[in-house]
PDB file of N, CA and C in Angstrom:
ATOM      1  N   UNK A   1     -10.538   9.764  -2.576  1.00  0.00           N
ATOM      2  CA  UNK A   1     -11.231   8.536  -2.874  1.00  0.00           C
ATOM      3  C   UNK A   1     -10.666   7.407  -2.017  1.00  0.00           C
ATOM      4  N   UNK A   2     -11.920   6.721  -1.745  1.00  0.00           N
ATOM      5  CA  UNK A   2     -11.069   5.083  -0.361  1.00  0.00           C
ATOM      6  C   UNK A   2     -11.730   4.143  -1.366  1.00  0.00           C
ATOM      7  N   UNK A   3     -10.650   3.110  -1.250  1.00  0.00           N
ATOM      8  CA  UNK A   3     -11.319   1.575  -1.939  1.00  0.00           C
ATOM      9  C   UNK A   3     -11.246   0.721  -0.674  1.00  0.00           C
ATOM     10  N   UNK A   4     -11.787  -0.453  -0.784  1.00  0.00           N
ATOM     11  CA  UNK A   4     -11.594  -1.109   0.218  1.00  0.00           C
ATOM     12  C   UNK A   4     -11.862  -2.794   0.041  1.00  0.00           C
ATOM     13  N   UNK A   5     -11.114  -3.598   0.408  1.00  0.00           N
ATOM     14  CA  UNK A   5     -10.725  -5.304  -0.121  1.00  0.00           C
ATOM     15  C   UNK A   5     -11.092  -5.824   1.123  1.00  0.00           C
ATOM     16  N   UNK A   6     -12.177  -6.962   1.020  1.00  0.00           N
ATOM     17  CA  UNK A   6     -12.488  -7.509   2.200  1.00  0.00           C
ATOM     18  C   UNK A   6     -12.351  -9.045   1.401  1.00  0.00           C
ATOM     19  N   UNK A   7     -11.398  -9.681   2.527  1.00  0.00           N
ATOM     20  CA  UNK A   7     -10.571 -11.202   2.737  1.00  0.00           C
ATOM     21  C   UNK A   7     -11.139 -11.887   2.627  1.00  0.00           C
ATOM     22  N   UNK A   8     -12.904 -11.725   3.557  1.00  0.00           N
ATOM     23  CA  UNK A   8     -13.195 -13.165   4.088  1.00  0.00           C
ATOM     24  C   UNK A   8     -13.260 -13.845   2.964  1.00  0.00           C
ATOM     25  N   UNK A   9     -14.091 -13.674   2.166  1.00  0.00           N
ATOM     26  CA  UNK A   9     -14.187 -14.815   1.402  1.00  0.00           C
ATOM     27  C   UNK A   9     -13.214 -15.615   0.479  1.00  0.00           C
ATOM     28  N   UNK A  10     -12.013 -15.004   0.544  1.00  0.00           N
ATOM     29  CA  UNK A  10     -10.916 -16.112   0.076  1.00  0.00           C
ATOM     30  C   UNK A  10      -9.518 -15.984   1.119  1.00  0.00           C
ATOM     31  N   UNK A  11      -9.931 -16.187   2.478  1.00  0.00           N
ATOM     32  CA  UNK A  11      -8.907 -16.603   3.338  1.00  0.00           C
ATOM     33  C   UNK A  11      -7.955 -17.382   3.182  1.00  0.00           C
ATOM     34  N   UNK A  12      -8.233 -18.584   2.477  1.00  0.00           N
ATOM     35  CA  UNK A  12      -7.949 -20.013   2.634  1.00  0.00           C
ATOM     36  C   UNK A  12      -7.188 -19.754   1.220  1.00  0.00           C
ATOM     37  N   UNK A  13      -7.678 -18.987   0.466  1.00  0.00           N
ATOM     38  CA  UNK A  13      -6.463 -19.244  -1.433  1.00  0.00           C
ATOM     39  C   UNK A  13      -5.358 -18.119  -1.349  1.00  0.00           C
ATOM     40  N   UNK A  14      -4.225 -18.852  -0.916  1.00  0.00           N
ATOM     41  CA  UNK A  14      -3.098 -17.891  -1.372  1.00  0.00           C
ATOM     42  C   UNK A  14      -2.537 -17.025  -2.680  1.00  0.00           C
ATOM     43  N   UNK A  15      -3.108 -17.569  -3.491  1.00  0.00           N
ATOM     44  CA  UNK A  15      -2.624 -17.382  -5.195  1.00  0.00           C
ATOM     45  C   UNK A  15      -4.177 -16.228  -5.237  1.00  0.00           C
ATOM     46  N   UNK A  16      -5.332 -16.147  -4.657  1.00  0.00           N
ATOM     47  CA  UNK A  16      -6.216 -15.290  -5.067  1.00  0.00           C
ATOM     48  C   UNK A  16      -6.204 -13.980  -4.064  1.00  0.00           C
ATOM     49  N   UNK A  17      -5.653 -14.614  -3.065  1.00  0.00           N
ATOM     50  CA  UNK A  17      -5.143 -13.075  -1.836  1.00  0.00           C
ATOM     51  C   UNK A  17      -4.128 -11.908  -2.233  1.00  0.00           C
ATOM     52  N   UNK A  18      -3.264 -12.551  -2.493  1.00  0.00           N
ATOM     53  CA  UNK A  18      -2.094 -12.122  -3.540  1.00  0.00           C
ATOM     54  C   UNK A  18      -2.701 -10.805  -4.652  1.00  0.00           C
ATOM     55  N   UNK A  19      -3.549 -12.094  -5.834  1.00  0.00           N
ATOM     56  CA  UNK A  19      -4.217 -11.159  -6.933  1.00  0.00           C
ATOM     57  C   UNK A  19      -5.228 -10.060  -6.527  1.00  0.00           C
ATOM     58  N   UNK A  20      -5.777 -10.507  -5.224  1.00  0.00           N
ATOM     59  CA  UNK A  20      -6.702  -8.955  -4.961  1.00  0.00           C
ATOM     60  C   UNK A  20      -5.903  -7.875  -4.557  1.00  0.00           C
ATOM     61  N   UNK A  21      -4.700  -8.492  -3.649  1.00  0.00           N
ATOM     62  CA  UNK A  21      -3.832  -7.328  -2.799  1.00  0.00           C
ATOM     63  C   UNK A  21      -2.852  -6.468  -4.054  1.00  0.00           C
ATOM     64  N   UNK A  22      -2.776  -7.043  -4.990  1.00  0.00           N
ATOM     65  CA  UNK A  22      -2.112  -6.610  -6.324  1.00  0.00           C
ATOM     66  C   UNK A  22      -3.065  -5.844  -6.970  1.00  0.00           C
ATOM     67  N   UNK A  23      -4.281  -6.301  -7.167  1.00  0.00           N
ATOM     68  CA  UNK A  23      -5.518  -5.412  -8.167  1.00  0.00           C
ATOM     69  C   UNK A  23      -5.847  -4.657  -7.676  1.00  0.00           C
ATOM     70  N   UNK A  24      -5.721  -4.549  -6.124  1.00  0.00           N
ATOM     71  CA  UNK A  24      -6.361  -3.233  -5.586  1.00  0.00           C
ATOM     72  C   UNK A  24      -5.436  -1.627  -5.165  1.00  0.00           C
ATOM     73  N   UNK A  25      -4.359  -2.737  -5.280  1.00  0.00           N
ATOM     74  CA  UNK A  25      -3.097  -1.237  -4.654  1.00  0.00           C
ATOM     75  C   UNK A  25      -2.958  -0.622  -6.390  1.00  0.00           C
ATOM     76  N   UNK A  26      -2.862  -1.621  -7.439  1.00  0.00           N
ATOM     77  CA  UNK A  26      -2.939  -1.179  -8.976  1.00  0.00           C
ATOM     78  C   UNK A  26      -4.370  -0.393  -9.360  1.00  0.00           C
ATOM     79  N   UNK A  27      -5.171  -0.379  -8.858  1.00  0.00           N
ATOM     80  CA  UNK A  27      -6.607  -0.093  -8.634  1.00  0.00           C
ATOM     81  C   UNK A  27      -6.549   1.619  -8.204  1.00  0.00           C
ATOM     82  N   UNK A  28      -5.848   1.446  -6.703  1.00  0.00           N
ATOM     83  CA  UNK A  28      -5.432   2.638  -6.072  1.00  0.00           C
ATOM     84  C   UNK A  28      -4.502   3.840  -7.103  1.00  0.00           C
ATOM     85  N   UNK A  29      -4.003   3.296  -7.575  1.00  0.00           N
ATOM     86  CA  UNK A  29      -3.024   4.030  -8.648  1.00  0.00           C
ATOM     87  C   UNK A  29      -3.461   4.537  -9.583  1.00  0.00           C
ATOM     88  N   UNK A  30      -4.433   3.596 -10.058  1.00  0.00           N
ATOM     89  CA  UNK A  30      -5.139   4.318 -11.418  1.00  0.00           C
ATOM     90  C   UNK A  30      -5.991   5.254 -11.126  1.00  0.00           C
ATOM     91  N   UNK A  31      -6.399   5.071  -9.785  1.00  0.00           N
ATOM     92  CA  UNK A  31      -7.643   5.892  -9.721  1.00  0.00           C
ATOM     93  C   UNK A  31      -7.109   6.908  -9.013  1.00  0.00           C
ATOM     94  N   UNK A  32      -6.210   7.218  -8.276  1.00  0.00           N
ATOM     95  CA  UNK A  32      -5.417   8.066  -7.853  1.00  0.00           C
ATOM     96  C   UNK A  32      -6.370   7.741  -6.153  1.00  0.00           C
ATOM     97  N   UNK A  33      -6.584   6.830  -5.490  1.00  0.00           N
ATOM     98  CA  UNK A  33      -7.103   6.590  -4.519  1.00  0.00           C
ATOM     99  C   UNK A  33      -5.685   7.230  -3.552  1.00  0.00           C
ATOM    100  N   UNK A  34      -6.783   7.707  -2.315  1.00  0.00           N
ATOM    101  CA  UNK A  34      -5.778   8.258  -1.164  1.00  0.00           C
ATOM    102  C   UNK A  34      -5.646   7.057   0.022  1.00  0.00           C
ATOM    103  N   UNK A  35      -6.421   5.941   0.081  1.00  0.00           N
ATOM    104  CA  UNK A  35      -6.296   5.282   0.901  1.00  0.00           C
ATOM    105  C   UNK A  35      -7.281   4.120   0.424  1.00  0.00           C
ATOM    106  N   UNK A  36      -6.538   2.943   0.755  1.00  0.00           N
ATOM    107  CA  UNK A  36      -7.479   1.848   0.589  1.00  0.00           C
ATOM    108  C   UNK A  36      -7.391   0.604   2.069  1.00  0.00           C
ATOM    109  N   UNK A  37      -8.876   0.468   2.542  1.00  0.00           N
ATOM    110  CA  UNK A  37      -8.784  -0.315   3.261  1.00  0.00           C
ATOM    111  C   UNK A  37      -9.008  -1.599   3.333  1.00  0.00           C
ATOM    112  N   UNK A  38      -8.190  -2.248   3.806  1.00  0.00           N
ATOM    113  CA  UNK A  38      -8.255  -3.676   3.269  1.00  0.00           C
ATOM    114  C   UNK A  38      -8.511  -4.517   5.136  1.00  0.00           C
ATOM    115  N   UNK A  39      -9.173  -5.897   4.535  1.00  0.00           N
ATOM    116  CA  UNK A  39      -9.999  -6.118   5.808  1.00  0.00           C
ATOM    117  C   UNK A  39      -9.973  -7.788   5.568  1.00  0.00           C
ATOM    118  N   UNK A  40      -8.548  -7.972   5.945  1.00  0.00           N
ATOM    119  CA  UNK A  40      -8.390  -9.676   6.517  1.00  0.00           C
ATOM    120  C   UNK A  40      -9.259 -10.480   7.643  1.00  0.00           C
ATOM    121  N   UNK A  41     -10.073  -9.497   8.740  1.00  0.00           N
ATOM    122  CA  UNK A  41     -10.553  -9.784   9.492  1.00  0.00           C
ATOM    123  C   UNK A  41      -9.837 -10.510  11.083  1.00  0.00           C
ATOM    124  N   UNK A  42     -10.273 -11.155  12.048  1.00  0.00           N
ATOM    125  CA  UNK A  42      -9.565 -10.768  13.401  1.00  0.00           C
ATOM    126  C   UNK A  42      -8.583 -12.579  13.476  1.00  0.00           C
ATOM    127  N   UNK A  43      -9.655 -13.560  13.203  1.00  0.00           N
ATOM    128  CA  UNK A  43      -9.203 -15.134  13.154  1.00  0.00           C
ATOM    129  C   UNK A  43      -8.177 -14.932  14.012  1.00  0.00           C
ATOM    130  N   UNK A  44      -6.997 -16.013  13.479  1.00  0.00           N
ATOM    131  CA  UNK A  44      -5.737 -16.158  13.956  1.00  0.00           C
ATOM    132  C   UNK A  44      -4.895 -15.265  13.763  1.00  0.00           C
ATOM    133  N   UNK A  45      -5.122 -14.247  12.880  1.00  0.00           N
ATOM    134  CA  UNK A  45      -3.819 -13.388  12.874  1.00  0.00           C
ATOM    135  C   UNK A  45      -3.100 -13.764  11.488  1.00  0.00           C
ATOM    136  N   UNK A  46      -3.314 -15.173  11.022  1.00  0.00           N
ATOM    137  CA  UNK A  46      -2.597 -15.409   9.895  1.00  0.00           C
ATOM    138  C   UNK A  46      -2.511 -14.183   8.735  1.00  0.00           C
ATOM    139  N   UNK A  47      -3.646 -14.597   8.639  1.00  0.00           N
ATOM    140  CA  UNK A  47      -3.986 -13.576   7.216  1.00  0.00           C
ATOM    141  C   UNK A  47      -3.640 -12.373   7.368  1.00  0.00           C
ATOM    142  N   UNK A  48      -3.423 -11.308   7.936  1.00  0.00           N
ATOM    143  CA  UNK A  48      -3.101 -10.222   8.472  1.00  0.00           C
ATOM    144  C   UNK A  48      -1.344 -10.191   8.466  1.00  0.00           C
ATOM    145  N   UNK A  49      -1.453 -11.111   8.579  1.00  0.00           N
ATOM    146  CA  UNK A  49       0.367 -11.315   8.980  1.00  0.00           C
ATOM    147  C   UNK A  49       0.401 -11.262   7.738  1.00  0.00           C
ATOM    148  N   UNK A  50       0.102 -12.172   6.131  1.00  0.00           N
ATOM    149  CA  UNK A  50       0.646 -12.284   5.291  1.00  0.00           C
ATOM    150  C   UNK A  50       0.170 -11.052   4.077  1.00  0.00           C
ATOM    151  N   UNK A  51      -1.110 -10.324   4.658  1.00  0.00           N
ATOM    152  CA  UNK A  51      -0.958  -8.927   4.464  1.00  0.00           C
ATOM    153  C   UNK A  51      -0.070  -8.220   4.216  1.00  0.00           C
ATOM    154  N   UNK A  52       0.166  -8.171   5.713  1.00  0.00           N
ATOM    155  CA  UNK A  52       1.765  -7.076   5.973  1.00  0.00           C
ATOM    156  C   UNK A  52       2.810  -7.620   5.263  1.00  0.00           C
ATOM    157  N   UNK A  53       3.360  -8.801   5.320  1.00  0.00           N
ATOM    158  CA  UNK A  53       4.753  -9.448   4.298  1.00  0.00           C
ATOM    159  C   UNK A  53       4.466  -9.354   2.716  1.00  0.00           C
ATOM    160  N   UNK A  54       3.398  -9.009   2.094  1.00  0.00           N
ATOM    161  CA  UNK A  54       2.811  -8.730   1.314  1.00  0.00           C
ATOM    162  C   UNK A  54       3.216  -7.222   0.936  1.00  0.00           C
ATOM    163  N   UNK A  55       2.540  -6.266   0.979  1.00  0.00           N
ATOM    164  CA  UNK A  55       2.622  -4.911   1.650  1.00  0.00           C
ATOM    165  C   UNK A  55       4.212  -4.770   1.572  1.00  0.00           C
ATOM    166  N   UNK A  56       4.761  -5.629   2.239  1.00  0.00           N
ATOM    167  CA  UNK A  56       6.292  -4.953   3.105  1.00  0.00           C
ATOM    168  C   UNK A  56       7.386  -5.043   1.851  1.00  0.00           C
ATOM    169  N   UNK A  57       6.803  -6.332   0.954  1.00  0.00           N
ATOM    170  CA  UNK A  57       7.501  -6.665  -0.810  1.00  0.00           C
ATOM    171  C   UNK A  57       8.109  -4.854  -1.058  1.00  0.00           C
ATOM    172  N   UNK A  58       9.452  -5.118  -1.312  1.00  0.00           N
ATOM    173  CA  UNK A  58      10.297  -3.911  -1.655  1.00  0.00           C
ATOM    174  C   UNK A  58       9.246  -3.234  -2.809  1.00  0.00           C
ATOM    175  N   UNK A  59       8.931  -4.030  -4.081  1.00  0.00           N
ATOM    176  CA  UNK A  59       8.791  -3.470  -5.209  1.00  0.00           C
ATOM    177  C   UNK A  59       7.046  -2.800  -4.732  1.00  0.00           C
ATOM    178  N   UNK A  60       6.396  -3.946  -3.857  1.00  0.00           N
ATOM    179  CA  UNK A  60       5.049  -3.179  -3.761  1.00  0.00           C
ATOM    180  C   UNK A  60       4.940  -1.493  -2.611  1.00  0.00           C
ATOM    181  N   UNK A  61       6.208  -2.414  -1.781  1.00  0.00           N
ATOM    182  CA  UNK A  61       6.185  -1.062  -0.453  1.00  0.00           C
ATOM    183  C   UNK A  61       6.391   0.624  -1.568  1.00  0.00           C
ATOM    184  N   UNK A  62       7.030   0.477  -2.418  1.00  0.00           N
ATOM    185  CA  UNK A  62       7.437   1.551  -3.509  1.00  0.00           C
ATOM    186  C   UNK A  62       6.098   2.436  -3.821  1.00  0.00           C
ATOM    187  N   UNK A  63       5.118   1.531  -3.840  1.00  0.00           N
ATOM    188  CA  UNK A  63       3.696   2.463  -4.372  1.00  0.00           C
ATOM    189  C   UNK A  63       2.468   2.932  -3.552  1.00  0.00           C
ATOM    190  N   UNK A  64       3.013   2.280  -2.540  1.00  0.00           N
ATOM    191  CA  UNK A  64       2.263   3.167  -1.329  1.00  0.00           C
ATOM    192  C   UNK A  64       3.250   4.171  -0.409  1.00  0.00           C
ATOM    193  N   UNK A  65       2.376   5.429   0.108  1.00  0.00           N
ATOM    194  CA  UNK A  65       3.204   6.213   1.786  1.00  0.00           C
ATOM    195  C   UNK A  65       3.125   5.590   2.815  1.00  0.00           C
ATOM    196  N   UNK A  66       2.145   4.833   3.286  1.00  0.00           N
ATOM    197  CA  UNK A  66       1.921   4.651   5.053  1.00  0.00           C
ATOM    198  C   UNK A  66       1.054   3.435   5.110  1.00  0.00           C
ATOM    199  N   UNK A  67       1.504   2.298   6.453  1.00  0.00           N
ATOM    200  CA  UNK A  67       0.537   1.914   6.720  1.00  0.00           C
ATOM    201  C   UNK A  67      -0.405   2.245   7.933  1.00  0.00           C
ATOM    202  N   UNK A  68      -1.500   1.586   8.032  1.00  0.00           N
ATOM    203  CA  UNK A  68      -2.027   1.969   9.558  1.00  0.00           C
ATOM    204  C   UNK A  68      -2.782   0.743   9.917  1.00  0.00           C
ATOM    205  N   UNK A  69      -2.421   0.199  11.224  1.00  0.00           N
ATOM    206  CA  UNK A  69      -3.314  -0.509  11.665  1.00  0.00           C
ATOM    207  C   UNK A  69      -4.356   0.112  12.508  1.00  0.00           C
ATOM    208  N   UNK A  70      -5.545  -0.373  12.171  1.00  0.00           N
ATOM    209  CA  UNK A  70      -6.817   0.108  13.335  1.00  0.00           C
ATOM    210  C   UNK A  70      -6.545  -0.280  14.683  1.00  0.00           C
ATOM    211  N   UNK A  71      -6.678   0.603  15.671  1.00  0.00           N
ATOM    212  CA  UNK A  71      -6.977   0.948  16.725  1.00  0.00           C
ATOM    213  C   UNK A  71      -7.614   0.086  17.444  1.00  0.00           C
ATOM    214  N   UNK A  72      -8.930   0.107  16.853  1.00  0.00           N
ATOM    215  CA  UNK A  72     -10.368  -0.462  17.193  1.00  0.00           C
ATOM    216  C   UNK A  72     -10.535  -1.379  17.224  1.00  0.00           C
ATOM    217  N   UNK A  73      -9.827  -1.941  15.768  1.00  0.00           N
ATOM    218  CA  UNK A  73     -10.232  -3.415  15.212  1.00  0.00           C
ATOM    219  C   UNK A  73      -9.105  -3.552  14.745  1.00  0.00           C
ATOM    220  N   UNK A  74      -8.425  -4.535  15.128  1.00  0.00           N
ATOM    221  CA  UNK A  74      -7.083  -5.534  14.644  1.00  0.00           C
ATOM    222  C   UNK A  74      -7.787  -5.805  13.583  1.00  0.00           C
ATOM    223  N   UNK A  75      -8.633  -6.031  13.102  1.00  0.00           N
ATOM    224  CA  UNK A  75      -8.899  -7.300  11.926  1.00  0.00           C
ATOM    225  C   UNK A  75      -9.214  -5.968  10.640  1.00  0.00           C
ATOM    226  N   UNK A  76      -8.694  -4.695  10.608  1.00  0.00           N
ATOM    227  CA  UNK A  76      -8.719  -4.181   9.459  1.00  0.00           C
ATOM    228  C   UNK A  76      -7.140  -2.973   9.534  1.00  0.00           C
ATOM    229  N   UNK A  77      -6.558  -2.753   8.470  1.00  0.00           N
ATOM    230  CA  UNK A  77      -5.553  -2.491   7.563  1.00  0.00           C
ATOM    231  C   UNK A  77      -5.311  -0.998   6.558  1.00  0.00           C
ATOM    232  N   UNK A  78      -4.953   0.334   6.619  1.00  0.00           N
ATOM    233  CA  UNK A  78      -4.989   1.400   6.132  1.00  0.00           C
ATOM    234  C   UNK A  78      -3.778   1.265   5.571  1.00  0.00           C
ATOM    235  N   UNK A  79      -3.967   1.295   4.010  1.00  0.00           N
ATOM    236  CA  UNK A  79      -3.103   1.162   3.024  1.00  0.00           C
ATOM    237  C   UNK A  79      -3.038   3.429   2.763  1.00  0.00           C
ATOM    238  N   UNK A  80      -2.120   3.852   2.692  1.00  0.00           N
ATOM    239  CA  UNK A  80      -2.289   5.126   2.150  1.00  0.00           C
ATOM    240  C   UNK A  80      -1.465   5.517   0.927  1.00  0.00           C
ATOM    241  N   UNK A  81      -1.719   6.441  -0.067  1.00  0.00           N
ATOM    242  CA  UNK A  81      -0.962   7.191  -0.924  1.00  0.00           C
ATOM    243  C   UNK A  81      -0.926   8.175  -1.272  1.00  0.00           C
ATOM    244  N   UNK A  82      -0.149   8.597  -1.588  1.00  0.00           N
ATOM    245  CA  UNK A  82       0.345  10.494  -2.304  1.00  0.00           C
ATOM    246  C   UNK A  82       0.555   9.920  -3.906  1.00  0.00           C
ATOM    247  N   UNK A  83      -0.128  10.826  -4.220  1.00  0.00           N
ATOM    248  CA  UNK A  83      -0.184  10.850  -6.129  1.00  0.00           C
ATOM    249  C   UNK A  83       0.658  11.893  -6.207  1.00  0.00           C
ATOM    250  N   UNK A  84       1.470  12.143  -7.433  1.00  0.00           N
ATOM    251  CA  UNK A  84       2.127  13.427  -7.541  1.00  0.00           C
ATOM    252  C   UNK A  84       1.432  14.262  -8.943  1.00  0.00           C
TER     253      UNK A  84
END
């Protein structure tokens, strides 16, 4: 199963970027998702950056295996997991 979180529309709210990047990796868990892609989009780079420092949080890095950045498109994000 893939989920997938798209940014644009709350670029600009830090406190609601946060709560999606939290509801969806908790999302991933429940549902036993193998990968979720998440999609800050290309802009400045900001958002993407605070993705990853996001992501990189000791306690959140714990509940995912891997990241991946696209290839193709900088402006999207491969969150992965192993369920046991």
């Amino acid at each position: 199963m893939k989920l997938k979180l798209d940014l644009h529309d709350i670029y600009n709210r830090g406190g609601e970027i946060d709560r999606a990047l939290r509801g969806i990796i908790q999302e991933a868990i429940q549902k036993k998702a193998t990968e979720v892609e998440i999609i800050p989009g290309k802009g400045s780079g900001q958002l993407k950056k605070k993705v990853l420092r996001f992501l990189d949080q000791k306690e959140i890095k714990a509940l995912y295996h891997r990241i991946d950045k696209d290839s193709k498109n900088h402006g999207r994000l491969f969150v992965y997991f192993k369920h046991k």
